[in-house]
Protein backbone atom coordinates (compact mmCIF):
# COMPACT_ATOMS: atom_id res chain seq x y z
CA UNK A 1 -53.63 12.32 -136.18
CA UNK A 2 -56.58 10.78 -136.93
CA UNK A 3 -57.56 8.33 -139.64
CA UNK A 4 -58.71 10.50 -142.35
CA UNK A 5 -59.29 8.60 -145.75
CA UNK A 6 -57.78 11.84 -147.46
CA UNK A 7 -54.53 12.02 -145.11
CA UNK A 8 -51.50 10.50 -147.46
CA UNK A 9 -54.08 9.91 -150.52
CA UNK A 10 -51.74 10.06 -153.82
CA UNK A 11 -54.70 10.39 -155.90
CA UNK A 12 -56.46 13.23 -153.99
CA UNK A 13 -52.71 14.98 -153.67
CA UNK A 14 -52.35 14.30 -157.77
CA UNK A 15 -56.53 15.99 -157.98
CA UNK A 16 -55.75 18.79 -155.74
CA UNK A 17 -52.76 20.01 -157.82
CA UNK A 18 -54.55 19.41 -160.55
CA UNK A 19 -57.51 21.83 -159.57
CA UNK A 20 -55.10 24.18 -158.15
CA UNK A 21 -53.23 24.56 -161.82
CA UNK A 22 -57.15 24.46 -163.40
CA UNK A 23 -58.21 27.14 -161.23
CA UNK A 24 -55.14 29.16 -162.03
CA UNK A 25 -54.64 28.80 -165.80
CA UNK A 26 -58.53 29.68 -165.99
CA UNK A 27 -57.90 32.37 -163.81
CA UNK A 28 -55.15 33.94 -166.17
CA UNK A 29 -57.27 32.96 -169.98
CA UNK A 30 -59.99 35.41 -168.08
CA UNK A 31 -58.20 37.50 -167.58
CA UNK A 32 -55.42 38.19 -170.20
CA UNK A 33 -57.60 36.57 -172.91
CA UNK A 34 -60.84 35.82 -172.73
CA UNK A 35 -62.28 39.82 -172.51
CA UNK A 36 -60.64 42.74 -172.46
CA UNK A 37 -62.64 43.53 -169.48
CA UNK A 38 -62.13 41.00 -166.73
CA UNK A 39 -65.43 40.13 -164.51
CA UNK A 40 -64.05 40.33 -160.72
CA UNK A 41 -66.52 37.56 -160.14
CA UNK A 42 -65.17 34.92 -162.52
CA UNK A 43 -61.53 35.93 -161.26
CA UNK A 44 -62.83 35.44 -157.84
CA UNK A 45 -64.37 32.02 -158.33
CA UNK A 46 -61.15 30.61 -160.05
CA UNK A 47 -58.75 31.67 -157.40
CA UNK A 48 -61.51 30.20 -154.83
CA UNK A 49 -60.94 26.87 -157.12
CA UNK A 50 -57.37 27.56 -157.30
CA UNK A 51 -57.61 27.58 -153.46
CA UNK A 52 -59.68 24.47 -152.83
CA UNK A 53 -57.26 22.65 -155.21
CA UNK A 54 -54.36 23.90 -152.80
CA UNK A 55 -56.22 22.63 -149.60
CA UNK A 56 -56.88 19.44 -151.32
CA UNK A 57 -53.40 18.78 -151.60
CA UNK A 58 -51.97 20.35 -148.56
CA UNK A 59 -53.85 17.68 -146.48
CA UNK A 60 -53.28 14.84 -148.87
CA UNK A 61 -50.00 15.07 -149.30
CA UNK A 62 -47.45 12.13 -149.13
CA UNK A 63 -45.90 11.96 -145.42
CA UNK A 64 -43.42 9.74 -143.71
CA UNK A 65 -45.10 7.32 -141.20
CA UNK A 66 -44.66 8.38 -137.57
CA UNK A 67 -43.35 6.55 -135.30
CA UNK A 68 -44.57 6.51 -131.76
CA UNK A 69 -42.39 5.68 -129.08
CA UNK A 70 -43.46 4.87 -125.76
CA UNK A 71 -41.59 5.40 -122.67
């Protein structure tokens, strides 16, 4: 792998779940509560920040150190 400063990052894996749930919960107030005619525009931009969140902490997530063996 290769030495990526967000790779195994607790604080950008704690961010990206945090944008992830921000993205989602502002996704649902649009839409349940905030009008009673949801703008696909504002739904689409929260699930695209819902999605970035995700990302974020896909690739920062906490992982075990590999070992490399050599033969």
């Amino acid at each position: 792998m290769q030495n990526n400063p967000v790779q195994n990052n607790p604080t950008a894996f704690w961010l990206g779940l945090v944008v992830t749930f921000v993205g989602l919960v502002g996704m649902v107030y649009w839409v349940f509560l905030a009008s009673g005619h949801p703008r696909l525009r504002h739904t689409i931009l929260f699930l695209v920040i819902a999605a970035a969140g995700a990302a974020l902490a896909s690739f920062a997530r906490p992982r075990a150190p590999i070992l490399e063996t050599s033969q």
